[in-house]
C-alpha atoms as a PDB file:
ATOM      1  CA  UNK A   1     -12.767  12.150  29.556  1.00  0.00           C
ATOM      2  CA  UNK A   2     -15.003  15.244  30.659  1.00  0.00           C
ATOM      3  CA  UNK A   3     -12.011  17.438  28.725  1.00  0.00           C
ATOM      4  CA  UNK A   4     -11.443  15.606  26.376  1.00  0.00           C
ATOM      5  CA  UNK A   5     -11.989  16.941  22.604  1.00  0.00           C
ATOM      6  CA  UNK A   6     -13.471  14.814  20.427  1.00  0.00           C
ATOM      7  CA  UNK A   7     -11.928  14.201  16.866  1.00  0.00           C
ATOM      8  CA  UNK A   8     -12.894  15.895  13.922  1.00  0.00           C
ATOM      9  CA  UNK A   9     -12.022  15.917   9.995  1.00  0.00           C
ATOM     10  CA  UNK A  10     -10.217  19.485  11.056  1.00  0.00           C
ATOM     11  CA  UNK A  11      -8.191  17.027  13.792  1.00  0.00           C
ATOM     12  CA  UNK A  12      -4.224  16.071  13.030  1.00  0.00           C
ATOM     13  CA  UNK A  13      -3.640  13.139  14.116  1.00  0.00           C
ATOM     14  CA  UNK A  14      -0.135  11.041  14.806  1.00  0.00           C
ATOM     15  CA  UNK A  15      -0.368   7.256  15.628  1.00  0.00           C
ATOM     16  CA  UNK A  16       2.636   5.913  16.978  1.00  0.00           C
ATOM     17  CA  UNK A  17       3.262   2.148  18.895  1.00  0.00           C
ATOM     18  CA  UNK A  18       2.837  -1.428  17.835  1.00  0.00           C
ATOM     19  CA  UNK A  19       1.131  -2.798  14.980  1.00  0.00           C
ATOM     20  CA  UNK A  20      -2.493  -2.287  16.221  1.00  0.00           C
ATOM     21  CA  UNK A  21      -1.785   1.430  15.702  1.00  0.00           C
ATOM     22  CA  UNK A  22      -0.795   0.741  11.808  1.00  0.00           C
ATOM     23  CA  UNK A  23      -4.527  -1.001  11.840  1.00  0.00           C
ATOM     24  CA  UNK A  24      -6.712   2.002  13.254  1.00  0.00           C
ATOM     25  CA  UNK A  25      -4.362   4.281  11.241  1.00  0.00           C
ATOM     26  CA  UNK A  26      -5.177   2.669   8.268  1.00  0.00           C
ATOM     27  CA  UNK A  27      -9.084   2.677   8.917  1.00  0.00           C
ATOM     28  CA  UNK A  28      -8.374   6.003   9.640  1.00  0.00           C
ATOM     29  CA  UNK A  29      -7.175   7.458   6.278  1.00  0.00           C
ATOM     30  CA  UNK A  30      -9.409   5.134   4.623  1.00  0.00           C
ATOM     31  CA  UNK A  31     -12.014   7.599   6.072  1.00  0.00           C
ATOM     32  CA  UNK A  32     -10.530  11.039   5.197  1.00  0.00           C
ATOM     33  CA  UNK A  33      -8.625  11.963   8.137  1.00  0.00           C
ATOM     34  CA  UNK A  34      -5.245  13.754   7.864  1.00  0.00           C
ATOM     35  CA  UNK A  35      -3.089  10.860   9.837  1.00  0.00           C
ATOM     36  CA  UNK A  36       0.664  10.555  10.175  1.00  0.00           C
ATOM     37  CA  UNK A  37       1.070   6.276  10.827  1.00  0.00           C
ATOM     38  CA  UNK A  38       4.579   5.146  12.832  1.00  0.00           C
ATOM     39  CA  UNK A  39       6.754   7.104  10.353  1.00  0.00           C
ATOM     40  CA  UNK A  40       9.376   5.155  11.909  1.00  0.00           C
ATOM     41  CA  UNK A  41       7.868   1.700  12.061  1.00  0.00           C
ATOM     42  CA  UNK A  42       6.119  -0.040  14.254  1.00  0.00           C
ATOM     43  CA  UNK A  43       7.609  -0.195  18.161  1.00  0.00           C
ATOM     44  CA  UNK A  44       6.135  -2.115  20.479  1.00  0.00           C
ATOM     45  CA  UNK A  45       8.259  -1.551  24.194  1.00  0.00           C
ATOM     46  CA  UNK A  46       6.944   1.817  25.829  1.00  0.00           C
ATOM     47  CA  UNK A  47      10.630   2.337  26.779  1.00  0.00           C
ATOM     48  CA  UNK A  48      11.974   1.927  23.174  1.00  0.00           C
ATOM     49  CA  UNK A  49       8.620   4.255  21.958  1.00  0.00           C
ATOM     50  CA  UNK A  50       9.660   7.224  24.709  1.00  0.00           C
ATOM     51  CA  UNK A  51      13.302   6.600  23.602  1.00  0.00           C
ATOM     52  CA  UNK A  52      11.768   8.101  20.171  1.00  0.00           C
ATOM     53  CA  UNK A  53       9.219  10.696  21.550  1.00  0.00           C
ATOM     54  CA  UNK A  54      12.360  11.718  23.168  1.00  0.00           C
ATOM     55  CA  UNK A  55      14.633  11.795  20.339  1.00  0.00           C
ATOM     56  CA  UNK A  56      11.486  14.232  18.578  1.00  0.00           C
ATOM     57  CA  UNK A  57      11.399  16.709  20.983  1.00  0.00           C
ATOM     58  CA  UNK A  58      15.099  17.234  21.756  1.00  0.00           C
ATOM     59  CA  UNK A  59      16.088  21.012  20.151  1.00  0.00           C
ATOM     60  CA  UNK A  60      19.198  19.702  18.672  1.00  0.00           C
ATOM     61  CA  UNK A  61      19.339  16.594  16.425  1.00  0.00           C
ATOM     62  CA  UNK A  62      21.431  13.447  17.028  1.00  0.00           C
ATOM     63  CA  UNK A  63      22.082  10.384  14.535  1.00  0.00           C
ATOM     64  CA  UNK A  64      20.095   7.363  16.220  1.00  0.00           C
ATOM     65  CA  UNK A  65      22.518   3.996  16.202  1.00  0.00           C
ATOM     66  CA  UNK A  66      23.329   2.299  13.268  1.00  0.00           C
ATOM     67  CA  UNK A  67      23.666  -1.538  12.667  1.00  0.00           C
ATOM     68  CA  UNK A  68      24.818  -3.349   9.539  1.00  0.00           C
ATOM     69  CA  UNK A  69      23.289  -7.047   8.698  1.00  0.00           C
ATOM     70  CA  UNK A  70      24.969  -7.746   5.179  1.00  0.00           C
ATOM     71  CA  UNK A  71      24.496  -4.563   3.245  1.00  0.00           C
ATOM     72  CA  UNK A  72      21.615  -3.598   4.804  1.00  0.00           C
ATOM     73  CA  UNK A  73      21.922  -0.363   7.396  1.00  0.00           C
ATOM     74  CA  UNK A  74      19.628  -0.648   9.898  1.00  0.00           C
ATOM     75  CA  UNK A  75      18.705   0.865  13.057  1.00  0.00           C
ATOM     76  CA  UNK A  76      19.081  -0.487  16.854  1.00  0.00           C
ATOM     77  CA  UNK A  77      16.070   2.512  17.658  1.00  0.00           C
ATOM     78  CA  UNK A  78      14.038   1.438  14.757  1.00  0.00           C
ATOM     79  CA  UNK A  79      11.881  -0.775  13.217  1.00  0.00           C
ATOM     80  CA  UNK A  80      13.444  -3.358  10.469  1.00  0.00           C
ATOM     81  CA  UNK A  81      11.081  -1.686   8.032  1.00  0.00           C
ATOM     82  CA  UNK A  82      13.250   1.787   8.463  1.00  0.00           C
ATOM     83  CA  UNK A  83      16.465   1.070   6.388  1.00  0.00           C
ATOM     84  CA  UNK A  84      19.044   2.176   4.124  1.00  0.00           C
ATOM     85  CA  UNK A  85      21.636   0.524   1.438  1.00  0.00           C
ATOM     86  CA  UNK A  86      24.496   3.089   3.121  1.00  0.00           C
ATOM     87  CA  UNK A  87      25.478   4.576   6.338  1.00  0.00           C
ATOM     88  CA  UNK A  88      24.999   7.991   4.614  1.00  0.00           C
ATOM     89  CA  UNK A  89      21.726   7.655   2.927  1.00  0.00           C
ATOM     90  CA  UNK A  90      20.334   6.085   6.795  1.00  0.00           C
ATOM     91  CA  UNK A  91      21.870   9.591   8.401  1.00  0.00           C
ATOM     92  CA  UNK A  92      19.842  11.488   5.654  1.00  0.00           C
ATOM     93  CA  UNK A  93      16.745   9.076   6.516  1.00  0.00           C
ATOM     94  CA  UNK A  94      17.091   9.886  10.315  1.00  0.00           C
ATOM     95  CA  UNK A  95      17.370  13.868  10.258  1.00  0.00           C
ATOM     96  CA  UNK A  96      14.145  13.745   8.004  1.00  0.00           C
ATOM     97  CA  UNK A  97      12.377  11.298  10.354  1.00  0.00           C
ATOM     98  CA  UNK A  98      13.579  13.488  12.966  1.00  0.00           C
ATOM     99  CA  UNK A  99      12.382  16.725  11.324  1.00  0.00           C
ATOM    100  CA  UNK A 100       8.748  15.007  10.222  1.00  0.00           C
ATOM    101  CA  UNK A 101       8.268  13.111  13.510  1.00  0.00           C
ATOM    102  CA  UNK A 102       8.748  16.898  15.208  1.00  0.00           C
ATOM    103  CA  UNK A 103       6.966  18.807  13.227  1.00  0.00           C
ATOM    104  CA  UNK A 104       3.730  15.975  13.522  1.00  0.00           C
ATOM    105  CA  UNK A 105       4.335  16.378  17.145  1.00  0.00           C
ATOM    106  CA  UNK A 106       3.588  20.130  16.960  1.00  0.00           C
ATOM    107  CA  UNK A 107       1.224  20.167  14.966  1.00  0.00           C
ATOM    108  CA  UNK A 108      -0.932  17.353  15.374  1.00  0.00           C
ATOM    109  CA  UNK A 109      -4.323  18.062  17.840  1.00  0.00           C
ATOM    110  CA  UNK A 110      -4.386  13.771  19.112  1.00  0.00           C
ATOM    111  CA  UNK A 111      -1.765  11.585  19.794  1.00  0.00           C
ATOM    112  CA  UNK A 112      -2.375   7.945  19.646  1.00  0.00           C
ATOM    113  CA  UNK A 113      -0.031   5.283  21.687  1.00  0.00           C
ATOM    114  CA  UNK A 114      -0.415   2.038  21.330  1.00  0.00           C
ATOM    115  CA  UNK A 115       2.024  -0.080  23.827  1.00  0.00           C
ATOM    116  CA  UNK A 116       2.497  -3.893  22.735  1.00  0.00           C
ATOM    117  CA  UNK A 117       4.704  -5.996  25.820  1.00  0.00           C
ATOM    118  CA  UNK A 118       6.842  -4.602  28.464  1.00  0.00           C
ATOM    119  CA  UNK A 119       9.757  -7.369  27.185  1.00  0.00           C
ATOM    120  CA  UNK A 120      12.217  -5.493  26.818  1.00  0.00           C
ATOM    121  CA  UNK A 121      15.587  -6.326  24.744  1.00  0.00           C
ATOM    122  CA  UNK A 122      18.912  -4.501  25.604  1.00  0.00           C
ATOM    123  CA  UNK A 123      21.785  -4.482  23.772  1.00  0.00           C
ATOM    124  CA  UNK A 124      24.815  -5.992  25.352  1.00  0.00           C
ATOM    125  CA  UNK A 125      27.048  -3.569  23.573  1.00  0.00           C
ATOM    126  CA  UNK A 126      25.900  -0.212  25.352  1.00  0.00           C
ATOM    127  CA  UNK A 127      22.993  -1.348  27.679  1.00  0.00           C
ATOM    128  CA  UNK A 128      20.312   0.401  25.648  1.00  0.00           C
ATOM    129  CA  UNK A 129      17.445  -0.731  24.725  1.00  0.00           C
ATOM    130  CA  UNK A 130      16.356  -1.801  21.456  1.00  0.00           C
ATOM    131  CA  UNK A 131      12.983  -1.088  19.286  1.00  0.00           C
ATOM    132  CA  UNK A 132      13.822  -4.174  16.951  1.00  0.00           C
ATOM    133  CA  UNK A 133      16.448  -7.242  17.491  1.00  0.00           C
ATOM    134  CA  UNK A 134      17.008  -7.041  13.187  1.00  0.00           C
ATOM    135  CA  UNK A 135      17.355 -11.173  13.420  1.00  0.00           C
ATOM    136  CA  UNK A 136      20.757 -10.651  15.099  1.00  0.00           C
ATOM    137  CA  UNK A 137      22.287 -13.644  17.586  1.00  0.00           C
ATOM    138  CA  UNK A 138      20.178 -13.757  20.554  1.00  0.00           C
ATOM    139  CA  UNK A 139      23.351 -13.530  22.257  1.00  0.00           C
ATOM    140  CA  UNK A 140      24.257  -9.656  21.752  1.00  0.00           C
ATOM    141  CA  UNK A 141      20.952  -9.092  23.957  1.00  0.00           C
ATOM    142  CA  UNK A 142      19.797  -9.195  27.646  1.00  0.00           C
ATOM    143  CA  UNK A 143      15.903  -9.892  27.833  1.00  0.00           C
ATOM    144  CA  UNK A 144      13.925  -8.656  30.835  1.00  0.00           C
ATOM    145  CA  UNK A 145      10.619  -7.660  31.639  1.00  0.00           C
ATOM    146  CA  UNK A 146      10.167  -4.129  32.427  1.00  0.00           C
ATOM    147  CA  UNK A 147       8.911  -3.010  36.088  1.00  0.00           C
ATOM    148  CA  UNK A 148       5.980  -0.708  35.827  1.00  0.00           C
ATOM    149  CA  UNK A 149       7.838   1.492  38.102  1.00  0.00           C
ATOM    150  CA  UNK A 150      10.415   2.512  35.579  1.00  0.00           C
ATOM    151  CA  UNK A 151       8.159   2.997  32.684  1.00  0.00           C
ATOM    152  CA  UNK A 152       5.680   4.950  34.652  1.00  0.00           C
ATOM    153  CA  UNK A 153       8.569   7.500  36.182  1.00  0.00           C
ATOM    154  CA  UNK A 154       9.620   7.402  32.397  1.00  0.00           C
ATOM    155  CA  UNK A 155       6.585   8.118  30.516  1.00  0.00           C
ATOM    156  CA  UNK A 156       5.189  10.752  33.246  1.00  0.00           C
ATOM    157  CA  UNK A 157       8.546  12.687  32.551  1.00  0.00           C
ATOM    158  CA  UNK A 158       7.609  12.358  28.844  1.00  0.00           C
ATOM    159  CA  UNK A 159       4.133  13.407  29.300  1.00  0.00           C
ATOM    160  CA  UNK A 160       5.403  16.644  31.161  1.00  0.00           C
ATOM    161  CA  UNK A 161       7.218  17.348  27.852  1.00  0.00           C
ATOM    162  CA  UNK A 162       4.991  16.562  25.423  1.00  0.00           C
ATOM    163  CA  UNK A 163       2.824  19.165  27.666  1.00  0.00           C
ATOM    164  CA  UNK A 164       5.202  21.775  27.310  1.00  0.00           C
ATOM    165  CA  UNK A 165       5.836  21.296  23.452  1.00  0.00           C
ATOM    166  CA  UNK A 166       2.198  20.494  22.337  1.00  0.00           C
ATOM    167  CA  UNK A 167       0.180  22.611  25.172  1.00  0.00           C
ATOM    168  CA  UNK A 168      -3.232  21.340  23.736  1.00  0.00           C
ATOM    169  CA  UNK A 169      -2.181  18.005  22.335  1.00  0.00           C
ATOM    170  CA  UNK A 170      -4.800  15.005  23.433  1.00  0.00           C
ATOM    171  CA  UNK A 171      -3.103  12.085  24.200  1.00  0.00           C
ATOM    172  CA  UNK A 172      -4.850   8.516  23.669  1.00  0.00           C
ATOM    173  CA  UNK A 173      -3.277   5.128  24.811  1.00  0.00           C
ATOM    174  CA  UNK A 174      -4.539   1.924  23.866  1.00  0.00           C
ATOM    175  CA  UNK A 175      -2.986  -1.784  24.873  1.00  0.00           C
ATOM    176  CA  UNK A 176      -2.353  -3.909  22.023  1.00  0.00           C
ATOM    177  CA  UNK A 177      -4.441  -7.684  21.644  1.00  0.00           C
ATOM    178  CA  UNK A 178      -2.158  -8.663  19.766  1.00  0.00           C
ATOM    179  CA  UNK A 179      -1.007 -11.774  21.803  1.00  0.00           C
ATOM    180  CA  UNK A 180       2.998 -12.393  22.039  1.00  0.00           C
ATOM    181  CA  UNK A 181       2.865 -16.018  21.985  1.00  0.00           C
ATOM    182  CA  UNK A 182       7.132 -16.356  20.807  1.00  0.00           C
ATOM    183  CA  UNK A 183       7.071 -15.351  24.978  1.00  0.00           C
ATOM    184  CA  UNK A 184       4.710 -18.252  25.683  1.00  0.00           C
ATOM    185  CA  UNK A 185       1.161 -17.646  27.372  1.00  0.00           C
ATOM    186  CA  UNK A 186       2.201 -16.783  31.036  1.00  0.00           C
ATOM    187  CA  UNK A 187       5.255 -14.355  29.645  1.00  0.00           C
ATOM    188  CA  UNK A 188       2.393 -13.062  27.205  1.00  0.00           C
ATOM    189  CA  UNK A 189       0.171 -12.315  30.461  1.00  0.00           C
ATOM    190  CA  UNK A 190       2.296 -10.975  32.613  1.00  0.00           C
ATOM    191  CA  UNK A 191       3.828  -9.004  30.167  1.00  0.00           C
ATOM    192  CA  UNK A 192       0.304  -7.189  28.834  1.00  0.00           C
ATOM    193  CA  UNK A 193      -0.618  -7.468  32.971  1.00  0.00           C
ATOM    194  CA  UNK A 194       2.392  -4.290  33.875  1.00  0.00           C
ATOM    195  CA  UNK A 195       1.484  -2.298  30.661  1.00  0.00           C
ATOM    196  CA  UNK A 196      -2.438  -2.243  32.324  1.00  0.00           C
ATOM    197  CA  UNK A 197      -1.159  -1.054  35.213  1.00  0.00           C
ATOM    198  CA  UNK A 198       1.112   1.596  33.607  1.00  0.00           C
ATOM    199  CA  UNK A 199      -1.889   2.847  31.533  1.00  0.00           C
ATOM    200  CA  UNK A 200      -4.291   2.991  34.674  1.00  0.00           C
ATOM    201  CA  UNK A 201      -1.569   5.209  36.197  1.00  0.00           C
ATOM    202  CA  UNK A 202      -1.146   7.094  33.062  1.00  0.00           C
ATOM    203  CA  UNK A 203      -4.727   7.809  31.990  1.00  0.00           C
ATOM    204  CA  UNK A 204      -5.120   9.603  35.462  1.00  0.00           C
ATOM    205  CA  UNK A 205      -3.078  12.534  34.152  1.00  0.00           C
ATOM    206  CA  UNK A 206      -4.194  15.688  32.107  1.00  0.00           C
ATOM    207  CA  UNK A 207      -5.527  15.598  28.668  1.00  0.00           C
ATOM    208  CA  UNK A 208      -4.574  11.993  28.655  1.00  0.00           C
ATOM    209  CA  UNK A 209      -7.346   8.858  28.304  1.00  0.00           C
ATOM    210  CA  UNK A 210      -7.837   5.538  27.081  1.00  0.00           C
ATOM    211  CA  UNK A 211      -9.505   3.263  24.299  1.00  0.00           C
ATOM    212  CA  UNK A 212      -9.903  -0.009  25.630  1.00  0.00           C
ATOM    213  CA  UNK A 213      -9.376  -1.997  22.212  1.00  0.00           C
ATOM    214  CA  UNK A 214      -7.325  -4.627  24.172  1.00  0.00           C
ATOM    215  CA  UNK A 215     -10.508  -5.405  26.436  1.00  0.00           C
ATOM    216  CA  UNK A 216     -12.542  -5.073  23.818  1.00  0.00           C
ATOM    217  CA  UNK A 217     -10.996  -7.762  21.630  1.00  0.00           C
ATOM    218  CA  UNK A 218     -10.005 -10.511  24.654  1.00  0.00           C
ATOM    219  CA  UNK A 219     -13.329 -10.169  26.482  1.00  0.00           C
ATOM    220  CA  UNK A 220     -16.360  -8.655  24.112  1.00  0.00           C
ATOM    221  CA  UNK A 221     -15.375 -10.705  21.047  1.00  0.00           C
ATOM    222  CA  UNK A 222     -13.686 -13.439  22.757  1.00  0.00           C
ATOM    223  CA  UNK A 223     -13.712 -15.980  20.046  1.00  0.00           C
ATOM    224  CA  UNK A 224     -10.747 -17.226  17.961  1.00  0.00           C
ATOM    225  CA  UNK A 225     -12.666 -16.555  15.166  1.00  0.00           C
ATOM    226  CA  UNK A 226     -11.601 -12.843  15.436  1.00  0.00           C
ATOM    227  CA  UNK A 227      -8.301 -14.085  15.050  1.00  0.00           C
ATOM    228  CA  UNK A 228      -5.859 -14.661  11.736  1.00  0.00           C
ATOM    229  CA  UNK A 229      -4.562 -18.357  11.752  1.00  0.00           C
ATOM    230  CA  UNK A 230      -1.748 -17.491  14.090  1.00  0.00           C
ATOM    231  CA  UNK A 231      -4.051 -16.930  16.872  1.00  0.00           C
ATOM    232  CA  UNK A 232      -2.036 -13.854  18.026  1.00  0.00           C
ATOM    233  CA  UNK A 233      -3.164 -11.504  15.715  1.00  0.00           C
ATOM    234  CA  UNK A 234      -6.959  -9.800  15.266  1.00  0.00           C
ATOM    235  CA  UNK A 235      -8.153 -10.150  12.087  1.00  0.00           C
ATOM    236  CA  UNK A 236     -10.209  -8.054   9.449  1.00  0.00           C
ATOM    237  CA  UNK A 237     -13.646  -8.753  11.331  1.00  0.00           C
ATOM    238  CA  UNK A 238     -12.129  -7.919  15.298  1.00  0.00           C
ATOM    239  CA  UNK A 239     -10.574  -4.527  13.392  1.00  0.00           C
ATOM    240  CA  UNK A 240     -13.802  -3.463  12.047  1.00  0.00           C
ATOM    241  CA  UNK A 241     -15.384  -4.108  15.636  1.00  0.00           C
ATOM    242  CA  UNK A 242     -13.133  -2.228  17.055  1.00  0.00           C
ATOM    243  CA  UNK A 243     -13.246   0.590  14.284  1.00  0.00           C
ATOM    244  CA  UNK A 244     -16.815   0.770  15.286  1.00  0.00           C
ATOM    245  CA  UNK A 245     -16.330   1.081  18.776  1.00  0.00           C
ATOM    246  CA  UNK A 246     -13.402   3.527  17.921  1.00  0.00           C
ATOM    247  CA  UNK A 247     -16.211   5.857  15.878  1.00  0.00           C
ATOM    248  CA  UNK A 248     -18.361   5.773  19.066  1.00  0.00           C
ATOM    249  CA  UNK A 249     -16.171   6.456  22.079  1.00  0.00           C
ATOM    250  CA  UNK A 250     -13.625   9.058  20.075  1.00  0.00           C
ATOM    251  CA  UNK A 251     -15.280  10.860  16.250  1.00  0.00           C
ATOM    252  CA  UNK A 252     -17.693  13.692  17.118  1.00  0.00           C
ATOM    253  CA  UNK A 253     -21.101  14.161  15.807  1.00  0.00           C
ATOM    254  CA  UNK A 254     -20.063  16.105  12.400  1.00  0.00           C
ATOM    255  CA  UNK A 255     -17.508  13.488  11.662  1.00  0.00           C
ATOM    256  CA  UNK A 256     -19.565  10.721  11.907  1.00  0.00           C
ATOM    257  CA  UNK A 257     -22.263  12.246   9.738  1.00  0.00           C
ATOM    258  CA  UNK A 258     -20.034  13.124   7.021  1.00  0.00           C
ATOM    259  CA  UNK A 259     -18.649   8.931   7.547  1.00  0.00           C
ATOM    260  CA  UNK A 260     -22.095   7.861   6.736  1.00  0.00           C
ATOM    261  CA  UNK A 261     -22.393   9.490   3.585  1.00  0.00           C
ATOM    262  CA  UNK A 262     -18.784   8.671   2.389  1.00  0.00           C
ATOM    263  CA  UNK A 263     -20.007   4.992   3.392  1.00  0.00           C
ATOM    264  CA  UNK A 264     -23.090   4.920   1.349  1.00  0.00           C
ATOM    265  CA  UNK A 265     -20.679   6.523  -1.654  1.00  0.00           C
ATOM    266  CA  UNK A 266     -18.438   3.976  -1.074  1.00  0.00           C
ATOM    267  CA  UNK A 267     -20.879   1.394  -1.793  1.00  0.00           C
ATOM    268  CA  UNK A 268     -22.021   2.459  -4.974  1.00  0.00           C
ATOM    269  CA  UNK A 269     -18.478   3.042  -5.859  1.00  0.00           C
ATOM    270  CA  UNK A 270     -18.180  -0.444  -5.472  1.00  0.00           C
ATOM    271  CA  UNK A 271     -21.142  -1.408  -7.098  1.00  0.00           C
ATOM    272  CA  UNK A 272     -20.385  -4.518  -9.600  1.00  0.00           C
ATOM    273  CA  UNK A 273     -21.502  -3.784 -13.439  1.00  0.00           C
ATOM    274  CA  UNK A 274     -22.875  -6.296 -14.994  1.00  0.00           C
ATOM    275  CA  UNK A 275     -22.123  -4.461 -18.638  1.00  0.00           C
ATOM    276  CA  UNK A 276     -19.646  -2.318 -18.233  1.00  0.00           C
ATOM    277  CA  UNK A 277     -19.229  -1.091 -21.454  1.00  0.00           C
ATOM    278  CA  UNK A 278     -23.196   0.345 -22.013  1.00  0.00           C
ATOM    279  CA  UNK A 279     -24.799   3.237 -22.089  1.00  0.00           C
ATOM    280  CA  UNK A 280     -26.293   3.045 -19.076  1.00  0.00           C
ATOM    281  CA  UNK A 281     -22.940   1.995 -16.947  1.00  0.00           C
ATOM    282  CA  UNK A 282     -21.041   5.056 -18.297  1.00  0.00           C
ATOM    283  CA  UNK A 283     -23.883   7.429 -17.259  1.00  0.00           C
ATOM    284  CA  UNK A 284     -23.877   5.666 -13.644  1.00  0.00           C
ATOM    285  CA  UNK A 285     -20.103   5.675 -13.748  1.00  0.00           C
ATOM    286  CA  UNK A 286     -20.112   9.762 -14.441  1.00  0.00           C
ATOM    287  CA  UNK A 287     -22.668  10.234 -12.150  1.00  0.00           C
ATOM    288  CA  UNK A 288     -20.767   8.518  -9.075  1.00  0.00           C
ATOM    289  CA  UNK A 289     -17.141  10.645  -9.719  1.00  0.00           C
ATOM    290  CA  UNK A 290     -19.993  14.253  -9.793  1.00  0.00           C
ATOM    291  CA  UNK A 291     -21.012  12.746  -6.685  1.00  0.00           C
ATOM    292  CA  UNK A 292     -17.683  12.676  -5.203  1.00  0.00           C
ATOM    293  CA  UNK A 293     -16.303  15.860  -7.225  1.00  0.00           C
ATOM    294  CA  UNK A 294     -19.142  16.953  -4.799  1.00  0.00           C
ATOM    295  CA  UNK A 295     -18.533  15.579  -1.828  1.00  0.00           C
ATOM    296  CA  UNK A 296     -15.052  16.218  -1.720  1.00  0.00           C
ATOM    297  CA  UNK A 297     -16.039  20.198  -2.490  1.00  0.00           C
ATOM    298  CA  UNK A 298     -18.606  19.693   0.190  1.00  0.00           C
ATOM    299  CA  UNK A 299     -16.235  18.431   3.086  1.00  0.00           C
ATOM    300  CA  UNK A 300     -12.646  20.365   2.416  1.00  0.00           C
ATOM    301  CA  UNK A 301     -10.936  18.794   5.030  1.00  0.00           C
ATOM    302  CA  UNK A 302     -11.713  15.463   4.433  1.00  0.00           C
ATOM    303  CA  UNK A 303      -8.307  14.000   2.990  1.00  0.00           C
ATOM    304  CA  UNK A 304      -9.189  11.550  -0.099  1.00  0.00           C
ATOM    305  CA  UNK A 305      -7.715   8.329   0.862  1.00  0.00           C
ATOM    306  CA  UNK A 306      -5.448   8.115  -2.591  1.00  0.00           C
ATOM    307  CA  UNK A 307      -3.464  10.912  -1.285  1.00  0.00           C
ATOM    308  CA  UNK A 308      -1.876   8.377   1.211  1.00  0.00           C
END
């Protein structure tokens, strides 16, 4: 990580993966930083993730594939939360995703990538894989799990593009805790097993590194109480651990000062009054929006969280 730059309020960043990236990305704009979160929805296969990186950076845009569950127009390429009440209005919805997701791509200074399992879904149909199964019949699917081999000669020829359109992009890749438990504890293992291997291999090329949330999570915190009842998924305590160790490894010196002080405004913004309605609570209450008039003035590029 001897190159790499450290992220700033001035950074632009674009988090893009499973649904551990829609967790830092939140903590992230919760703390002033201009962030672009899985405008697509969250993806968890790193085929079905390059499959859109892919899509981005092609000069000419395509339609992605379409599929219908009652009136609902989905996509095969995205996430279930990406939809549509027409055909036409999910073609409009694609060429803007297309033209967003490109234009975050050049501009943004950090790229994060957060890879959830290596099981990988194909559709029967055309033998292409899928970001999201949309509840259909198990049967219009093939399930396998990926071979590191293909995803790393995929995502190397990806990173070799994302080189040549982004020159000074930073790219950082992070495994997902999230456990998969619908594929059982071995498949869960074995699946999260190949995507450590990819990102060893990966995280050895240029301008490329890794935050080790996953380790952090299964062997730092190591207790279920980090955990929502489902026991798959980190909860509000693990995410604020690994915020913190986040702040640490990847927010440079001037970023993290300015976090301190939007902290300790924070908590006097969220100071409880007991009489809301005196004298005294209306002075404090115009003296904490001055104080954030002011330190809003103070740090420009700090992006108020409300404009998310």
């Amino acid at each position: 990580m001897s190159a790499y730059q450290r992220i700033s309020h001035k950074s632009k960043l674009l988090l893009l993966g499973s649904c551990f990236s829609d967790e830092i990305g939140k903590k992230l704009q919760e703390n002033g930083f201009v962030t672009t979160v899985n405008p697509g929805g969250t993806i968890f296969h790193p085929l079905a993730l390059s499959k859109l990186l892919f899509w981005a950076l092609a000069d000419q845009y395509r339609p992605l594939r379409i599929h219908q569950r009652d009136d609902v127009f989905l996509s095969w390429d995205l996430s279930g939360t990406f939809y549509a009440m027409s055909e036409q209005a999910l073609n409009q919805k694609f060429e803007a995703l297309y033209l967003d997701l490109r234009g975050a791509l050049q501009k943004s200074s950090h790229l994060l990538l957060t890879f959830g399992s290596s099981w990988a879904y194909t559709l029967c149909a055309d033998n292409d894989i899928v970001a999201n199964c949309h509840k259909a019949p198990p049967s219009k699917f093939q399930k396998t799990l990926s071979q590191t081999g293909m995803l790393s000669a995929t995502w190397i020829k990806l990173l070799v593009q994302l080189k040549a359109f982004n020159p000074s992009l930073q790219i950082v890749f992070t495994l997902s805790p999230v456990r998969h438990l619908k594929e059982g504890l071995v498949g869960n293992n074995r699946s999260k097993a190949r995507l450590i291997l990819l990102l060893e291999e990966l995280t050895e090329l240029p301008n490329c590194t890794y935050f080790e949330a996953y380790e952090l999570v299964l062997d730092q915190l190591r207790d279920y109480a980090y955990y929502k009842d489902d026991g798959a998924h980190p909860n509000q305590k693990a995410t604020a651990a690994v915020w913190e160790a986040f702040k640490t490894q990847f927010l440079d010196e001037s970023s993290l000062a300015i976090l301190d002080e939007w902290q300790e405004l924070q908590q006097r913004s969220a100071h409880r009054l007991l009489y809301p309605e005196s004298q005294a609570a209306q002075q404090f209450q115009k003296a904490i929006a001055a104080d954030e008039l002011a330190f809003f003035k103070k740090y420009p590029d700090f992006r108020p969280p409300t404009l998310f």
